[in-house]
N, C-alpha and C. Protein backbone atom coordinates (compact mmCIF):
# COMPACT_ATOMS: atom_id res chain seq x y z
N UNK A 1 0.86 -1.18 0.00
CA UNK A 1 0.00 0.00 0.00
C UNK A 1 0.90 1.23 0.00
N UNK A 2 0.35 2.04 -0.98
CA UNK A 2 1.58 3.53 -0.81
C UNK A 2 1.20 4.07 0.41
N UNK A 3 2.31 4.84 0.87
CA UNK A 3 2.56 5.79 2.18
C UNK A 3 1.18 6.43 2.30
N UNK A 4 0.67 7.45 1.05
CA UNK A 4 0.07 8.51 1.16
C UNK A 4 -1.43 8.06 1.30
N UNK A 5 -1.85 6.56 1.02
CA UNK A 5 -3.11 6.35 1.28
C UNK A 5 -3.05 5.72 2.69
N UNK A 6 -2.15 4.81 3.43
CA UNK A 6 -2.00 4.75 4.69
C UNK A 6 -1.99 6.01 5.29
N UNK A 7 -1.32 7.23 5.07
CA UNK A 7 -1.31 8.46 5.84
C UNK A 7 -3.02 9.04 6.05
N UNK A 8 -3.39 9.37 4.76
CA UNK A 8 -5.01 9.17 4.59
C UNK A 8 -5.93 8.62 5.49
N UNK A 9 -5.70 7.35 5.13
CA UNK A 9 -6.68 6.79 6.22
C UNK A 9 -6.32 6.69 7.55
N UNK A 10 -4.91 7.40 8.15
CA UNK A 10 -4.60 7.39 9.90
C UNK A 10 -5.55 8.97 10.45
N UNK A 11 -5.23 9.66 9.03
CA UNK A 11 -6.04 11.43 9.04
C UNK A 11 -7.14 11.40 9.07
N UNK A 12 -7.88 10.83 8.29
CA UNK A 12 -9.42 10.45 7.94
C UNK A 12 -9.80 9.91 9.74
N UNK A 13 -9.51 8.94 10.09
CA UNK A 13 -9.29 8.13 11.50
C UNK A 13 -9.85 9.12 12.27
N UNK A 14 -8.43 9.75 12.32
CA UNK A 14 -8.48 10.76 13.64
C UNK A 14 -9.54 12.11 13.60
N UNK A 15 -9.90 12.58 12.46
CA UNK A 15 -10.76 13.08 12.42
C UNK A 15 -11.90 13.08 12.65
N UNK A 16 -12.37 11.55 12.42
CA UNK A 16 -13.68 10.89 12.49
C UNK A 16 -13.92 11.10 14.34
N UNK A 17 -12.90 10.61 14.38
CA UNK A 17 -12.77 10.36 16.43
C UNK A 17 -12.58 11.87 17.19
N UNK A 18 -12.16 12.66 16.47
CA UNK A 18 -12.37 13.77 17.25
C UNK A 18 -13.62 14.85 16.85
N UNK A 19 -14.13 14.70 15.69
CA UNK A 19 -15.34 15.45 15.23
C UNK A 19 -16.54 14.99 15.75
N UNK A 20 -16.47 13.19 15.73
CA UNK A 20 -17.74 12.02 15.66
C UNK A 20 -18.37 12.66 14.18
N UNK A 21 -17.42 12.73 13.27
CA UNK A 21 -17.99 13.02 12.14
C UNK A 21 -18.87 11.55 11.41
N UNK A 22 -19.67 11.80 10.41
CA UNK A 22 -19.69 10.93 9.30
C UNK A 22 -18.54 10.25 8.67
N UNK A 23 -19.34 9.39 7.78
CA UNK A 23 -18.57 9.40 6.46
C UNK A 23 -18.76 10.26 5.68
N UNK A 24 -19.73 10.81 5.67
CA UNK A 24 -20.18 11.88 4.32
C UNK A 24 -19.27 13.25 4.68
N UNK A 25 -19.59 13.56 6.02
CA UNK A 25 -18.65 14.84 6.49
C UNK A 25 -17.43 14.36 6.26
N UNK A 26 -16.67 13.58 6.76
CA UNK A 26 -15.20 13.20 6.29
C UNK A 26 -15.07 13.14 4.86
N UNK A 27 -15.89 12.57 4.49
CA UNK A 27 -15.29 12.55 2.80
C UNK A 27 -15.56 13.99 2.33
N UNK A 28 -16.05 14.87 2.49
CA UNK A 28 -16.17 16.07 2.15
C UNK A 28 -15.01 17.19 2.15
N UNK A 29 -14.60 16.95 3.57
CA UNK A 29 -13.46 17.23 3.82
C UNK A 29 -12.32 17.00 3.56
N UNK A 30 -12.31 15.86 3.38
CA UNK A 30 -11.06 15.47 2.75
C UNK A 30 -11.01 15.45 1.08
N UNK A 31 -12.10 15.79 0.35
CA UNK A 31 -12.21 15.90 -0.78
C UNK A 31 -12.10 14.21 -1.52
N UNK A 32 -12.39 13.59 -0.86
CA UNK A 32 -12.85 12.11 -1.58
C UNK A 32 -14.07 11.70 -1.48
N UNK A 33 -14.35 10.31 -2.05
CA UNK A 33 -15.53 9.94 -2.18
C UNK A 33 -16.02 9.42 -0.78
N UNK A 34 -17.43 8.66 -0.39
CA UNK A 34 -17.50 8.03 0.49
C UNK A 34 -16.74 7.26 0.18
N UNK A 35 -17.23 6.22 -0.69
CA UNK A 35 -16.58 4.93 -0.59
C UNK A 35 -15.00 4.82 0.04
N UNK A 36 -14.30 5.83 -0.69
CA UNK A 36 -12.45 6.01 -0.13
C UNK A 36 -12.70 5.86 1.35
N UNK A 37 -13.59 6.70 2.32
CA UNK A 37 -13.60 6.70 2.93
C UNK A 37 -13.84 5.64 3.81
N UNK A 38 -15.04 4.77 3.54
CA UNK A 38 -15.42 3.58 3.75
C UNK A 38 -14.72 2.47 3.97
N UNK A 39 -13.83 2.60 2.67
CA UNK A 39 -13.01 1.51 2.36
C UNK A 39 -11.28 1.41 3.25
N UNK A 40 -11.28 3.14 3.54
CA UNK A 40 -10.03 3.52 4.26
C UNK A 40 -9.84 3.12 5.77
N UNK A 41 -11.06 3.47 6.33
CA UNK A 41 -11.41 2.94 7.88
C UNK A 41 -11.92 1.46 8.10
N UNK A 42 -12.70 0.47 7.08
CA UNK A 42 -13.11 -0.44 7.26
C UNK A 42 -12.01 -1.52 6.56
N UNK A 43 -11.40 -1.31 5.59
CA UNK A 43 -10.59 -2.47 5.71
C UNK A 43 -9.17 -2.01 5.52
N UNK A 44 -8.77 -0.96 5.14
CA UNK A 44 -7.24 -0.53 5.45
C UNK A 44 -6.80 -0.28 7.06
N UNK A 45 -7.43 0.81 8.00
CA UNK A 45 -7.24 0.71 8.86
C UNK A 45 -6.51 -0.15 9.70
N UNK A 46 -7.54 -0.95 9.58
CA UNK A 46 -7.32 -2.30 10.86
C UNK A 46 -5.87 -3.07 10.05
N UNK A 47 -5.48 -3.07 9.18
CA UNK A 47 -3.77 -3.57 9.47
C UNK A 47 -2.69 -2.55 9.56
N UNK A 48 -3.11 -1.25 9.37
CA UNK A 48 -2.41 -0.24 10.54
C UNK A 48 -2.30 0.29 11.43
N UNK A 49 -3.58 0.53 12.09
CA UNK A 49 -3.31 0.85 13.34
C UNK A 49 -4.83 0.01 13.96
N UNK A 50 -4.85 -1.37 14.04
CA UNK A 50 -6.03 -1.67 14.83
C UNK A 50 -7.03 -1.07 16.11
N UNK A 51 -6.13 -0.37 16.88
CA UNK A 51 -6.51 0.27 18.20
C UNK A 51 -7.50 1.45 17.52
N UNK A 52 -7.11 2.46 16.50
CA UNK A 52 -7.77 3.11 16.27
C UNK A 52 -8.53 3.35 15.75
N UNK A 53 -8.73 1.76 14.99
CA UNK A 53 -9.38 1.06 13.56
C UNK A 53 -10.76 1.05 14.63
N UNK A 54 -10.48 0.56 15.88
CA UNK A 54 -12.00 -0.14 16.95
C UNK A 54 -12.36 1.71 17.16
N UNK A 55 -11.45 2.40 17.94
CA UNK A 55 -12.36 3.53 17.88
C UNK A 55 -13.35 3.87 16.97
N UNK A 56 -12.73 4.38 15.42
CA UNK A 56 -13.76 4.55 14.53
C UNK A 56 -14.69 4.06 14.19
N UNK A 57 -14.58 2.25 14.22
CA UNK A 57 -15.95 1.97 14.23
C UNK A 57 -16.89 2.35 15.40
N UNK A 58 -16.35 2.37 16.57
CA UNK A 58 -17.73 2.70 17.56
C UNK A 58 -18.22 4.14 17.15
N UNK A 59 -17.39 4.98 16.63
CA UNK A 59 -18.11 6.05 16.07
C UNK A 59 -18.84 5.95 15.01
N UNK A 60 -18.63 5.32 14.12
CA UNK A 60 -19.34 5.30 12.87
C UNK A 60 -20.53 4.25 13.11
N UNK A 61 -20.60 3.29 14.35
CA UNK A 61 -21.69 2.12 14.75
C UNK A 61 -22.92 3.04 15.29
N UNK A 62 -21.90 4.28 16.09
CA UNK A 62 -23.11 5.34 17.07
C UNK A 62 -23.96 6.15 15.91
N UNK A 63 -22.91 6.49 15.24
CA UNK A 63 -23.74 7.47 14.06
C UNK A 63 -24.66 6.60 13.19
N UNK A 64 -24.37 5.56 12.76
CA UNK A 64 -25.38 4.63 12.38
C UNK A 64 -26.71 4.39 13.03
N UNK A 65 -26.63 4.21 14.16
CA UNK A 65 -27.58 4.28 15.20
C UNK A 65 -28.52 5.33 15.22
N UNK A 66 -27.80 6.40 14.67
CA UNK A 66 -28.41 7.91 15.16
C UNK A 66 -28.80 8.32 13.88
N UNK A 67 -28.85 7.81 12.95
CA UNK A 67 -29.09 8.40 11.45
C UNK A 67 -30.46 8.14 11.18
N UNK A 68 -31.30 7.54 12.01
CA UNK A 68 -33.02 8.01 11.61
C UNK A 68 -33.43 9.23 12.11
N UNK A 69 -32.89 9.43 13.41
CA UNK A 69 -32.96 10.77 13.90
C UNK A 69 -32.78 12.02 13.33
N UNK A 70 -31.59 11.68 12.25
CA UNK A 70 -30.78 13.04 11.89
C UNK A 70 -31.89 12.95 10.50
N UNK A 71 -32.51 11.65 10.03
CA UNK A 71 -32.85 11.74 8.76
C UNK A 71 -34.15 12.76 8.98
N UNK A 72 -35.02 12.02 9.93
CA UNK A 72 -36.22 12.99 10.58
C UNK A 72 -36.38 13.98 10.94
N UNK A 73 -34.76 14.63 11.49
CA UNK A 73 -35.14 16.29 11.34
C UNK A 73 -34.82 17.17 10.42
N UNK A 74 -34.16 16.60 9.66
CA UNK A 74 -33.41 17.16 8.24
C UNK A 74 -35.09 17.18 7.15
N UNK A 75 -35.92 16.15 7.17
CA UNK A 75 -36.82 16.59 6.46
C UNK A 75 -37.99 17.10 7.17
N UNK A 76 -38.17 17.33 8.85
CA UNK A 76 -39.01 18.37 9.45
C UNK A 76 -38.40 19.68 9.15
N UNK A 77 -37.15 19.93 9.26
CA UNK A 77 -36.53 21.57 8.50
C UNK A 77 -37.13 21.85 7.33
N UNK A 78 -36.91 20.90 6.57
CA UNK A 78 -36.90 20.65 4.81
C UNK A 78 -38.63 21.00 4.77
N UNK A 79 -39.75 20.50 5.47
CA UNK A 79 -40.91 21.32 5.21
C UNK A 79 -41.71 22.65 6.40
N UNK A 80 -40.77 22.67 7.15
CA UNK A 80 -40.94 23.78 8.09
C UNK A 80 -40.28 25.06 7.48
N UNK A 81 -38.75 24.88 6.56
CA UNK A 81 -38.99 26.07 5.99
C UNK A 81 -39.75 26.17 4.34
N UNK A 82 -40.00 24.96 3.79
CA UNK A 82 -41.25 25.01 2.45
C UNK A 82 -42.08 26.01 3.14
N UNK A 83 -43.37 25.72 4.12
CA UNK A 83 -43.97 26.18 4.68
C UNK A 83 -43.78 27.67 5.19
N UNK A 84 -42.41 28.14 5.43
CA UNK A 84 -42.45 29.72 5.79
C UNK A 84 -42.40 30.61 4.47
N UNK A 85 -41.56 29.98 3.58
CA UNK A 85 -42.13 30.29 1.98
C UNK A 85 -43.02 30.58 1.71
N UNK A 86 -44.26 29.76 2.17
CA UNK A 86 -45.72 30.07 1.20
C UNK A 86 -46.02 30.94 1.31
């Protein structure tokens, strides 16, 4: 694996763990796709730095968890401001 995608995915990592970002927010940020992202923490990770490989997943397991929530108020905004429009 080249240096610069191991470096990537230790950056991507640590970001995730100190934001409790997404994937979508991380990949944004870092200007890649999800998938890079996906693919960087879920199976590159864990043969470089395992310890931090388990952090990110419990972050990305919590945000999983929490993504009906976020979906449900993102479209109560989405017609609460339709509605101040009319």
């Amino acid at each position: 694996m080249k240096d610069y995608i191991e470096e990537r995915a230790v950056e991507i990592a640590n970001y995730i763990i100190e934001t409790r970002a997404t994937v979508r927010e991380a990949a944004k940020v870092f200007k890649v796709s999800k998938s890079t992202v996906h693919k960087d923490v879920s199976e590159r990770l864990p043969k470089i730095n395992p310890a931090i490989s388990e952090e990110v997943r419990k972050v990305l397991g919590q945000n999983k968890a929490e993504r009906h929530i976020r979906g449900g108020r993102a479209t109560r905004a989405k017609y609460k401001l339709a509605k101040q429009t009319e």
